[in-house]
Structure formats: structure tokens, C-alpha cells
N, C-alpha and C. Protein backbone atom coordinates (compact mmCIF):
# COMPACT_ATOMS: atom_id res chain seq x y z
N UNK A 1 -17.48 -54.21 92.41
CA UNK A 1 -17.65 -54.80 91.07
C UNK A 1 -17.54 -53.72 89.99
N UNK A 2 -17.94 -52.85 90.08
CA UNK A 2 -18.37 -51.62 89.26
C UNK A 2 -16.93 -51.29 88.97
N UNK A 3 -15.99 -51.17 90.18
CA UNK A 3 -14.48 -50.91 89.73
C UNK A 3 -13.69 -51.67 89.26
N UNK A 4 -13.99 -52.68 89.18
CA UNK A 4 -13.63 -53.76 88.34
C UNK A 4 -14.02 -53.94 87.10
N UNK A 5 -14.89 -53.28 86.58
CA UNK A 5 -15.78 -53.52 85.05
C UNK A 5 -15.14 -52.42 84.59
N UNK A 6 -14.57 -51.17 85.49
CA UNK A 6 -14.02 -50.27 84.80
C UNK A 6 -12.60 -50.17 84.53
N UNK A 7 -12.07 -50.92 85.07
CA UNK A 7 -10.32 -51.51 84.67
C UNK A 7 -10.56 -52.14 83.97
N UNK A 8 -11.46 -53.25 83.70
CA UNK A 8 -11.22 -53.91 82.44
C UNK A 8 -11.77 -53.01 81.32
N UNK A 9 -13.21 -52.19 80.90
CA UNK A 9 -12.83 -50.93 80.38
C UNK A 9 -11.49 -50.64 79.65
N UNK A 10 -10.86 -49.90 80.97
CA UNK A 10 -9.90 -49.48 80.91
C UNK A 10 -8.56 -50.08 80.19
N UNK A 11 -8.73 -51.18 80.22
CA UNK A 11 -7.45 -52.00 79.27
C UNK A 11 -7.68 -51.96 78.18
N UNK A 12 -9.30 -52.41 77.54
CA UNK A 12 -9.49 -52.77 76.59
C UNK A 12 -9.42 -51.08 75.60
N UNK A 13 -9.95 -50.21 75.99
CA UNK A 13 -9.62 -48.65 75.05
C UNK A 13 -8.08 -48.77 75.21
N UNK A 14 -7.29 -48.87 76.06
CA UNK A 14 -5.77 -48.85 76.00
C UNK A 14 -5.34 -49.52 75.17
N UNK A 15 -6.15 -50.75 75.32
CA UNK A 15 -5.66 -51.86 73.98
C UNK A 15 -6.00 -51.04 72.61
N UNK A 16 -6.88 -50.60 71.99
CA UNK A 16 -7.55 -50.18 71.15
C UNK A 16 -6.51 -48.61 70.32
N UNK A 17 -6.26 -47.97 71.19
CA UNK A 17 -5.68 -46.83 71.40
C UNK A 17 -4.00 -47.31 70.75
N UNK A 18 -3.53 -48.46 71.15
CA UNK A 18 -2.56 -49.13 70.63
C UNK A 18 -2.35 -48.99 69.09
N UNK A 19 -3.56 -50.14 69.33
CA UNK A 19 -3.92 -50.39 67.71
C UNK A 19 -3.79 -48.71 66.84
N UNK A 20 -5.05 -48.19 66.95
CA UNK A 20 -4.98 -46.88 66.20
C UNK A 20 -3.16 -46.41 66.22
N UNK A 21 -2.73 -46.29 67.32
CA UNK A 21 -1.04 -45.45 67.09
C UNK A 21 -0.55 -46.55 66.05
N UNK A 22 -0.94 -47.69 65.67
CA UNK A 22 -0.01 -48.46 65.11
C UNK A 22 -0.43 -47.97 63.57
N UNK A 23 -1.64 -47.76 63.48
CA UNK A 23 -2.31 -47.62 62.41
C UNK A 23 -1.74 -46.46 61.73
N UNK A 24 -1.70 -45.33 62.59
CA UNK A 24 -1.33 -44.28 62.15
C UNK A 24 0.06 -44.42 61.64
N UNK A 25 1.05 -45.38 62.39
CA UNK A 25 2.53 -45.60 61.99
C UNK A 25 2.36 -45.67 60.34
N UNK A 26 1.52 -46.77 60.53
CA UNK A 26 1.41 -47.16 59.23
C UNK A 26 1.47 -46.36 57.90
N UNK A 27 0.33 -45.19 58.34
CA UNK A 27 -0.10 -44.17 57.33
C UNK A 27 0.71 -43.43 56.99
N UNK A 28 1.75 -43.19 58.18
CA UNK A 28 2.61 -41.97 58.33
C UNK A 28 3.89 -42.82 57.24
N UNK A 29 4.02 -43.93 57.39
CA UNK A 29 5.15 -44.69 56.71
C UNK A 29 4.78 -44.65 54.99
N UNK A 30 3.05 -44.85 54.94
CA UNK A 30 3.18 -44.66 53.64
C UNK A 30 3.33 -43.46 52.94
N UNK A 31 3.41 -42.65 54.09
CA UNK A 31 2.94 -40.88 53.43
C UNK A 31 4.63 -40.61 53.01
N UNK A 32 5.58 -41.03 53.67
CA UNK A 32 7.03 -40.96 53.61
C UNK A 32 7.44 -41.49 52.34
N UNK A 33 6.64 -43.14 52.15
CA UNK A 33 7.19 -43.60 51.08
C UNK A 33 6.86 -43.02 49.98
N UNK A 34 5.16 -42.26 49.67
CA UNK A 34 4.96 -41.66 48.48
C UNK A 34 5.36 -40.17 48.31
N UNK A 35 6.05 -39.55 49.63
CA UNK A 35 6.82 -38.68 49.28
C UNK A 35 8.45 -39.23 48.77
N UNK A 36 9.25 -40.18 49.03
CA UNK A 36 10.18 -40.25 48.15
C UNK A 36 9.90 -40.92 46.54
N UNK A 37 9.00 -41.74 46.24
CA UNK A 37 8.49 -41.88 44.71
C UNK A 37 7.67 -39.98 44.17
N UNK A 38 7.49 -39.56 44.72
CA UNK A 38 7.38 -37.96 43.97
C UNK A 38 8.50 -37.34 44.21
N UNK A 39 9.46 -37.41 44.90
CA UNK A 39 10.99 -36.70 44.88
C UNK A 39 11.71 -37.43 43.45
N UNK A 40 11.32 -39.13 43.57
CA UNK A 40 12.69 -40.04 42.30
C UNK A 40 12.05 -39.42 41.37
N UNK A 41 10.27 -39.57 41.22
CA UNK A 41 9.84 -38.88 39.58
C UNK A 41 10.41 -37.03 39.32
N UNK A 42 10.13 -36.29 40.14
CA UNK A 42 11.40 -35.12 40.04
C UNK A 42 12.43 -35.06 39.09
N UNK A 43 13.07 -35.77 40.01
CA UNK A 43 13.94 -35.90 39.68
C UNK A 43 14.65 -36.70 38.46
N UNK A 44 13.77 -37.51 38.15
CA UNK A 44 14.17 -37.87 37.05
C UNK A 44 13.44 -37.44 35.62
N UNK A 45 12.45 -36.20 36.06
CA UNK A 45 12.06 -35.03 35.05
C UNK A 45 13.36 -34.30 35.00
N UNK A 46 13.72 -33.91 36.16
CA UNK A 46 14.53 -32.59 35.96
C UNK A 46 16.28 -33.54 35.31
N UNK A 47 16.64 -34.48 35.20
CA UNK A 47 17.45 -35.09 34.66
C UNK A 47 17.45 -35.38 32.95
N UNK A 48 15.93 -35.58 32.90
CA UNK A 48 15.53 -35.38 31.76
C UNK A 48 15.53 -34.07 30.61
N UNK A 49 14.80 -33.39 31.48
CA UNK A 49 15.04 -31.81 30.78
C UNK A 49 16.53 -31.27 30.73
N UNK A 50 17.43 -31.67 31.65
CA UNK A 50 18.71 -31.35 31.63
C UNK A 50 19.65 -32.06 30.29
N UNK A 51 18.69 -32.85 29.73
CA UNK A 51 19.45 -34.04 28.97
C UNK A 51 18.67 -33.20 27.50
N UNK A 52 18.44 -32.05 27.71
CA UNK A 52 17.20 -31.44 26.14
C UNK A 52 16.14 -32.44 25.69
N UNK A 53 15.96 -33.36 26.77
CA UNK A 53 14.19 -33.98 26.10
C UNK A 53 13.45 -33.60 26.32
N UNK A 54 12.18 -34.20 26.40
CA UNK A 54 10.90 -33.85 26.61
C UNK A 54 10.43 -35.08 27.38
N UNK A 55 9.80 -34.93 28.23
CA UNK A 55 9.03 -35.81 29.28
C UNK A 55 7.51 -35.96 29.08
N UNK A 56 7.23 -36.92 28.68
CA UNK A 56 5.57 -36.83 28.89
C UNK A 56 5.31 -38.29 29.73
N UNK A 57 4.07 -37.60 30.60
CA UNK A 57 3.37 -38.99 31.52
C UNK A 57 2.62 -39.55 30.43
């Protein structure tokens, strides 16, 4: 019995462990996306200054 309570255990952290990697996908996807919105704002400073304006946030 005892080895049986520990396979099921055992699925359920596997299950769990899932989840978290998915989670992290997640984070990692948003960390990507708010690194290309700080590359477009860059860049569209440095397009700006190239154009003799002035940029203010």
C-alpha cells in the first residue's frame, strides 16, 4: 500500500512540476515581449534625435 500512496505522490508533484515549467514559459515569454517594447521605444528615441528633436516621456 505504502508503494502505492507513493506513485500516486509521485504523479501528482510531476503533475505540479508541469504546471510551474509552464508558468515559467509564461514569464520567460513576457520577459521577451518587454524586452522588444524597450528595443521599439529605443529606437524610436534614437530616430527621433536623428530627426534634431527632442523626446520627452
Amino acid at each position: 500500500m505504502e508503494g502505492t500512496t507513493y506513485s500516486t505522490e509521485g504523479t501528482a508533484y510531476s503533475m505540479e512540476s508541469t504546471g510551474y515549467s509552464a508558468e515559467s514559459t509564461a514569464i520567460s515569454m513576457e520577459s521577451i515581449s518587454f524586452s522588444v517594447e524597450v528595443d521599439t521605444y529605443f529606437a524610436e528615441r534614437g530616430a527621433c534625435f536623428m530627426e534634431g528633436g527632442t523626446y520627452s516621456v
